[in-house]
C-alpha atoms as a PDB file:
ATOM      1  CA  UNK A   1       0.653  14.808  -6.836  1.00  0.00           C
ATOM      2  CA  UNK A   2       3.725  15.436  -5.062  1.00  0.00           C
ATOM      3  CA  UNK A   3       6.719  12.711  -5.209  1.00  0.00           C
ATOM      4  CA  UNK A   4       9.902  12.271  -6.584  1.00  0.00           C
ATOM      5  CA  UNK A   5      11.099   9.188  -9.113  1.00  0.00           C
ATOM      6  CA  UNK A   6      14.858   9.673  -8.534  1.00  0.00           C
ATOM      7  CA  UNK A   7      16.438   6.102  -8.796  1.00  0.00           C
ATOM      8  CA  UNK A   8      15.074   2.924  -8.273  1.00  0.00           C
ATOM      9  CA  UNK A   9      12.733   3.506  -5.353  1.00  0.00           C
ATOM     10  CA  UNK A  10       9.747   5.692  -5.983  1.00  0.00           C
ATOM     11  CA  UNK A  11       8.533   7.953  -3.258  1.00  0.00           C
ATOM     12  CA  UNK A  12       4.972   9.397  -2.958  1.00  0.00           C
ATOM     13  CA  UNK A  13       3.790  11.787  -0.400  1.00  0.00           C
ATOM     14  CA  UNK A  14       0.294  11.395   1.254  1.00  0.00           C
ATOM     15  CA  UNK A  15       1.132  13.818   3.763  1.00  0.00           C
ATOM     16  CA  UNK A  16      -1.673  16.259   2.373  1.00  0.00           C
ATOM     17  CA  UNK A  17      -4.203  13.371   2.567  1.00  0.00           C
ATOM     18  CA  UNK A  18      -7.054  14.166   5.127  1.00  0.00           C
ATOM     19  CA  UNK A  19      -7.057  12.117   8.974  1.00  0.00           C
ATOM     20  CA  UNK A  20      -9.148   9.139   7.835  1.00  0.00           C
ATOM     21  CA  UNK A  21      -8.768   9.065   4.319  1.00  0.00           C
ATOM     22  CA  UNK A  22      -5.994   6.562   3.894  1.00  0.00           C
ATOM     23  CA  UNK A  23      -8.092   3.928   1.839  1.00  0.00           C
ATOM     24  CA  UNK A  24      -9.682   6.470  -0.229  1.00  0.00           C
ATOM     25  CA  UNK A  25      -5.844   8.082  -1.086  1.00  0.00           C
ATOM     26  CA  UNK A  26      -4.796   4.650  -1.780  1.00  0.00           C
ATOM     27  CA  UNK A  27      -8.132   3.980  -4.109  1.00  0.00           C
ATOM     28  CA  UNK A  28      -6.895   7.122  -6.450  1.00  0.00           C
ATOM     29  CA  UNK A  29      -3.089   6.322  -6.477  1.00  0.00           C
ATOM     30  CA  UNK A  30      -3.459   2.206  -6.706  1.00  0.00           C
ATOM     31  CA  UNK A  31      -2.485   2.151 -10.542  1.00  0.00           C
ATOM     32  CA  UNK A  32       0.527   4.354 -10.019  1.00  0.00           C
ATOM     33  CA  UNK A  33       1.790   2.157  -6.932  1.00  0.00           C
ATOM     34  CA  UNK A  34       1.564  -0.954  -8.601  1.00  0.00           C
ATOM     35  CA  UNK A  35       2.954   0.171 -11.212  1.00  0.00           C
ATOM     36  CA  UNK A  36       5.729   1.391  -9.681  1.00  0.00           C
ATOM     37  CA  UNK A  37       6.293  -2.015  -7.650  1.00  0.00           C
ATOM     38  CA  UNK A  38       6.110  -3.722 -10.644  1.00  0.00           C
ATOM     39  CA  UNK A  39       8.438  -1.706 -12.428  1.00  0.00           C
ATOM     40  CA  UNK A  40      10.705  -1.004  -9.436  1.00  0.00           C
ATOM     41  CA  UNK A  41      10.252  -4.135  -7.307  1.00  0.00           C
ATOM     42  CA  UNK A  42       9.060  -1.162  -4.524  1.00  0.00           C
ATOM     43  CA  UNK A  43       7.267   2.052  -3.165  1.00  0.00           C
ATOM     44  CA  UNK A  44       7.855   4.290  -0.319  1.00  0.00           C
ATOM     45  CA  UNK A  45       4.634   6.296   0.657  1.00  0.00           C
ATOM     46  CA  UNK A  46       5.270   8.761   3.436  1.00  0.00           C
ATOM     47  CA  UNK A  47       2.446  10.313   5.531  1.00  0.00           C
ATOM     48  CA  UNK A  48      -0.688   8.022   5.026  1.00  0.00           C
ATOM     49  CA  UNK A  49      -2.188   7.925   8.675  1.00  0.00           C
ATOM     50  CA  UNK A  50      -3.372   4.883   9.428  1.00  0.00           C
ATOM     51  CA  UNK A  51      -4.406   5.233  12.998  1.00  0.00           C
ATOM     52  CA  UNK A  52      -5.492   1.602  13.856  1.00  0.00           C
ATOM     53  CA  UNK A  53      -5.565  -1.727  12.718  1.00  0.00           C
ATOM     54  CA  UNK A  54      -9.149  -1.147  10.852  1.00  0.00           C
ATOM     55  CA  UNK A  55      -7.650   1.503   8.791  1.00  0.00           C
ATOM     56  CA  UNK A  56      -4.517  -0.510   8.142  1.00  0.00           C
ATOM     57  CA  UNK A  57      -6.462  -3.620   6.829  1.00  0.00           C
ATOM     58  CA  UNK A  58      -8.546  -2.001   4.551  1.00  0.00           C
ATOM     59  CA  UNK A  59      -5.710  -0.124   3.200  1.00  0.00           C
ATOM     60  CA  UNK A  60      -3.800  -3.182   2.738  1.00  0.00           C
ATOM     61  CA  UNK A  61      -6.756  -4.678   0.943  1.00  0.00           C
ATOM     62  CA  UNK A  62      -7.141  -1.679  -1.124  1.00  0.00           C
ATOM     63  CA  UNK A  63      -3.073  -1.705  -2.445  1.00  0.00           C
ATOM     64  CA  UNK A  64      -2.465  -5.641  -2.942  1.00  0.00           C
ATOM     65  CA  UNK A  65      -6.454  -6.798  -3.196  1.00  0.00           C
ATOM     66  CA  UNK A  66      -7.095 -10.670  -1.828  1.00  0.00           C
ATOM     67  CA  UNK A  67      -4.737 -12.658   0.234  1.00  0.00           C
ATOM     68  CA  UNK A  68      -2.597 -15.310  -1.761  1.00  0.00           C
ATOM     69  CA  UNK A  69      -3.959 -18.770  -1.162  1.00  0.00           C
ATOM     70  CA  UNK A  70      -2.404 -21.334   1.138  1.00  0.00           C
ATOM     71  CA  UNK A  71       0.452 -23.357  -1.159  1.00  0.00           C
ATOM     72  CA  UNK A  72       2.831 -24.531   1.003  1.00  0.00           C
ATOM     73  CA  UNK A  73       1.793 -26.615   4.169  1.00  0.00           C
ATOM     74  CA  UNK A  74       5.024 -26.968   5.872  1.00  0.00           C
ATOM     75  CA  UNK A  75       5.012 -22.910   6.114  1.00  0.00           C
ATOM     76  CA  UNK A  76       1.528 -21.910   7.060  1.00  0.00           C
ATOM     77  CA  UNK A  77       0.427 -18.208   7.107  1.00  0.00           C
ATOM     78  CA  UNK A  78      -1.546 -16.309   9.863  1.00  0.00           C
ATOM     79  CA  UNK A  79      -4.578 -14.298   9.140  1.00  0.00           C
ATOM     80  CA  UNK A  80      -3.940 -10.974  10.636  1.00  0.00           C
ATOM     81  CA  UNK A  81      -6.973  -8.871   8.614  1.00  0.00           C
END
C-alpha cells in the first residue's frame, strides 16, 4: 500500500481506491490507522472520496466504531450521523 511514515504523522494514500469504495478501503486499512493514531496521536489519509454525507458516516463508523456516550451535561454533543 502506498504511504510514507516519515516523522510523527503517518500518511496513507487512498487515491487508487475505487469511486464508492471509501468504507470498504477503510474496512482493510482500520488496524493500521488505529494503530498509527495510537502510536502517533494522528493519520493523514489523502484521496478517500467520500462524496456525501452517507458515505462520510459510514466511514466514520467504520474508523472510530460507536459514538462515546454522553458524560458531561454542561457540554452536550450533537448527533450528526
Amino acid at each position: 500500500m502506498p504511504g510514507t511514515e516519515t516523522g510523527p504523522l503517518v500518511r496513507l494514500d487512498a487515491t487508487q481506491g475505487s469511486p464508492g469504495a471509501a468504507v470498504d478501503w477503510l474496512t482493510e486499512h482500520r488496524p493500521r490507522i488505529r494503530e498509527a493514531v495510537a502510536r502517533n496521536g494522528a493519520v493523514l489519509v489523502r484521496g478517500l472520496r467520500l462524496d456525501d454525507r452517507a458515505t462520510a458516516v459510514a466511514a466514520l463508523g467504520r474508523v472510530i466504531g460507536d459514538p462515546l456516550i454522553e458524560r458531561e451535561g454542561f457540554a452536550p454533543r450533537e448527533v450528526y450521523g
